[in-house]
N, C-alpha and C. Protein backbone atom coordinates (compact mmCIF):
# COMPACT_ATOMS: atom_id res chain seq x y z
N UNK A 1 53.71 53.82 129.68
CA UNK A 1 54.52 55.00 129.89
C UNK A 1 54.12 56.07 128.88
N UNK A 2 53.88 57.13 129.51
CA UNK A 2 53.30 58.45 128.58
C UNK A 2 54.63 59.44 128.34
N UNK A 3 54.77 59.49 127.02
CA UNK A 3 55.82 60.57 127.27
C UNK A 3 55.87 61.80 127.66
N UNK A 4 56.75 62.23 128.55
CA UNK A 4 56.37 63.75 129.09
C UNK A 4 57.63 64.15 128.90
N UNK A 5 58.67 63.93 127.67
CA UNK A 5 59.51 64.59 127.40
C UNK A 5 59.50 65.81 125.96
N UNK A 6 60.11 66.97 125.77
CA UNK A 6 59.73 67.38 124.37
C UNK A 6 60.75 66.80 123.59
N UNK A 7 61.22 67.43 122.61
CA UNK A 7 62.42 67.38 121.47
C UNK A 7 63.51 67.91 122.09
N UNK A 8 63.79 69.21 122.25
CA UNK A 8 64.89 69.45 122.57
C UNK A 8 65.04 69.29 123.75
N UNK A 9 64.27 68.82 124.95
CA UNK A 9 65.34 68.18 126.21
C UNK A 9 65.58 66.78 125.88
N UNK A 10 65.08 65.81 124.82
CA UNK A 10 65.49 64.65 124.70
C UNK A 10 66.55 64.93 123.74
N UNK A 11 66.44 65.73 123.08
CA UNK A 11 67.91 66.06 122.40
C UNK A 11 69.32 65.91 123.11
N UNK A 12 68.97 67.21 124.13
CA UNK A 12 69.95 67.31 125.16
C UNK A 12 70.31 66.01 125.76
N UNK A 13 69.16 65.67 126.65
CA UNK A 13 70.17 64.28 126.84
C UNK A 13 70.37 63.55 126.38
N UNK A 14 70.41 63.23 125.01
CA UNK A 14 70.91 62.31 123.96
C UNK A 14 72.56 62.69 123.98
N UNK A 15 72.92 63.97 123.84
CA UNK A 15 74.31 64.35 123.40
C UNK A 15 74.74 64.45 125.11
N UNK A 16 74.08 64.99 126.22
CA UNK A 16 75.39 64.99 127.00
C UNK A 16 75.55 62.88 127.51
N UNK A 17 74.58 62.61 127.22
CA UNK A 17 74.90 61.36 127.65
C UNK A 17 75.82 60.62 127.13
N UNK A 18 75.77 60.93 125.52
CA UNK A 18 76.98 60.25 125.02
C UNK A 18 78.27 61.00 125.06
N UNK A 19 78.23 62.31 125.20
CA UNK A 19 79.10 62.97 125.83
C UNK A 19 80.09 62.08 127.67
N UNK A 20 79.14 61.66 128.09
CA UNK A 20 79.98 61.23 129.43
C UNK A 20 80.12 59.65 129.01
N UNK A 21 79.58 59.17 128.39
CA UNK A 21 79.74 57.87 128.10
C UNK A 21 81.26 57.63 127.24
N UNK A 22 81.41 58.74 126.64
CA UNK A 22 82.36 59.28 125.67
C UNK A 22 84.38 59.61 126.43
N UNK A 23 83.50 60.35 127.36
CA UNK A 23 84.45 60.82 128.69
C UNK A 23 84.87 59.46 129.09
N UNK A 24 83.80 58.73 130.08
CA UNK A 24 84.20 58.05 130.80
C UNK A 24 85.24 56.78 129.92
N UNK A 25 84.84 56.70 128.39
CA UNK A 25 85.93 55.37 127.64
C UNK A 25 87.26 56.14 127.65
N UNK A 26 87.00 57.67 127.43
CA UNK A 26 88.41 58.58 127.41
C UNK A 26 89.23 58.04 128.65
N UNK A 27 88.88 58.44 129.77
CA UNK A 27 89.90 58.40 130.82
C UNK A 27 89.89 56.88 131.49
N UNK A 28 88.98 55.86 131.25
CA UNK A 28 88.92 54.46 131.75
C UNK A 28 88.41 54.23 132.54
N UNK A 29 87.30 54.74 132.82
CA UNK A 29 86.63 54.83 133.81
C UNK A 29 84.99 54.47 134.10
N UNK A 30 84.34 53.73 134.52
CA UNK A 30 83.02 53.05 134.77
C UNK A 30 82.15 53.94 135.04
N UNK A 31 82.80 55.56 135.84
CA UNK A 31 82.02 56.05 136.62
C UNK A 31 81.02 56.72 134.72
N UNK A 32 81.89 56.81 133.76
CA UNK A 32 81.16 56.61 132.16
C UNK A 32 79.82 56.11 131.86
N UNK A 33 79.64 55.07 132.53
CA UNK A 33 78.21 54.35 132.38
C UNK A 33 77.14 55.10 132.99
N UNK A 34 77.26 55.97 133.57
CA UNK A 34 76.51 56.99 134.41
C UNK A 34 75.60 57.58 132.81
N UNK A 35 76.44 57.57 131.87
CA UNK A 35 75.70 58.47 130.61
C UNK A 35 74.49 57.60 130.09
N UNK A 36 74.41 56.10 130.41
CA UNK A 36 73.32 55.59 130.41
C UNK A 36 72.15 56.13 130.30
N UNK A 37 71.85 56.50 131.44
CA UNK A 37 70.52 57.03 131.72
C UNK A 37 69.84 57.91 130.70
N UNK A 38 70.76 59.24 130.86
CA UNK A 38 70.05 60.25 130.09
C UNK A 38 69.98 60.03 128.46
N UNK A 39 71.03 58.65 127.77
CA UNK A 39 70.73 58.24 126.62
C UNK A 39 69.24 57.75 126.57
N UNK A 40 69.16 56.71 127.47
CA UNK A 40 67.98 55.77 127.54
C UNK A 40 66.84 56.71 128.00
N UNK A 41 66.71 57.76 128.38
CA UNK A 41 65.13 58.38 128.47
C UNK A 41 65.24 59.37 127.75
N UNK A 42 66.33 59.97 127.07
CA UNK A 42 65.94 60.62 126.04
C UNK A 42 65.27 59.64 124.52
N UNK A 43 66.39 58.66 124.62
CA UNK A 43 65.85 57.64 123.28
C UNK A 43 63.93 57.39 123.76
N UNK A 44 63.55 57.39 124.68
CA UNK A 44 62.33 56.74 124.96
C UNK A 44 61.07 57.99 125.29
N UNK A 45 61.96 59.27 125.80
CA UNK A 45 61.18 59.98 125.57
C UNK A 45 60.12 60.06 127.45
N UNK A 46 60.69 59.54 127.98
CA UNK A 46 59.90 59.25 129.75
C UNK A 46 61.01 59.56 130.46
N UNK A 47 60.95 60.78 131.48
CA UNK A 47 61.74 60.41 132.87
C UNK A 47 60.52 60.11 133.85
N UNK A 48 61.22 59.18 134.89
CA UNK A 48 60.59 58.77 135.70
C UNK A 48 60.95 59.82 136.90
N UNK A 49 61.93 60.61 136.82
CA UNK A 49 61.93 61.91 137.83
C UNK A 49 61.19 63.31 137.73
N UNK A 50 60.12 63.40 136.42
CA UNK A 50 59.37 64.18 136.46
C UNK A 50 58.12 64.04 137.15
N UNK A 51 57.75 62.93 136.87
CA UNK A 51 56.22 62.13 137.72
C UNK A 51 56.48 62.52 139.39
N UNK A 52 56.50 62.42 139.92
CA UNK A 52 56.38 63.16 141.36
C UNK A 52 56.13 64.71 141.39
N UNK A 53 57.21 64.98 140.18
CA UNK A 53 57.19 66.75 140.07
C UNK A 53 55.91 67.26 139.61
N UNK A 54 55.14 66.45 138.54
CA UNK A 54 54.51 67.02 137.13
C UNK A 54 54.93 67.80 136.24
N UNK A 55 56.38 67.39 136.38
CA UNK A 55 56.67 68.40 135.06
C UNK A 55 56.55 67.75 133.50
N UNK A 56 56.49 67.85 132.47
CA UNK A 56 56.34 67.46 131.53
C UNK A 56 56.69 68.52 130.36
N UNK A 57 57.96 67.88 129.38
CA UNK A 57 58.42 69.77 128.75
C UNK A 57 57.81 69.41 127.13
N UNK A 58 56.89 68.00 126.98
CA UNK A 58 56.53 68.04 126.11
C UNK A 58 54.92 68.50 125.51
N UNK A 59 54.77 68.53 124.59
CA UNK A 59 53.81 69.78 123.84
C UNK A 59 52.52 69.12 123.81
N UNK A 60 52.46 67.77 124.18
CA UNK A 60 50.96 67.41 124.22
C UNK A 60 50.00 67.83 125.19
């Protein structure tokens, strides 16, 4: 896996993810785990929904 993310969109989804992950323990709710994602490919630095696109917002 090549990363094709930069800094500040893995930023971003670092915080809104824990942002809904955050939400969803607030109100009790599973639909919360949804914040998964954008934790886990910001921590890693790969979406797998850019590859079809070619987008890539990182600087290499």
């Amino acid at each position: 896996m090549k990363q094709n993310m930069g800094t500040v969109d893995r930023a971003i989804r670092v915080v809104v993810g824990v942002g809904i992950l955050a939400y969803g323990a607030f109100v009790g709710s599973y639909w919360g785990l949804i914040g998964i994602v954008p934790v886990l490919t910001g921590t890693v630095g790969f979406c797998p929904a850019y590859l079809p696109l070619g987008l890539s917002t990182c600087k290499r």
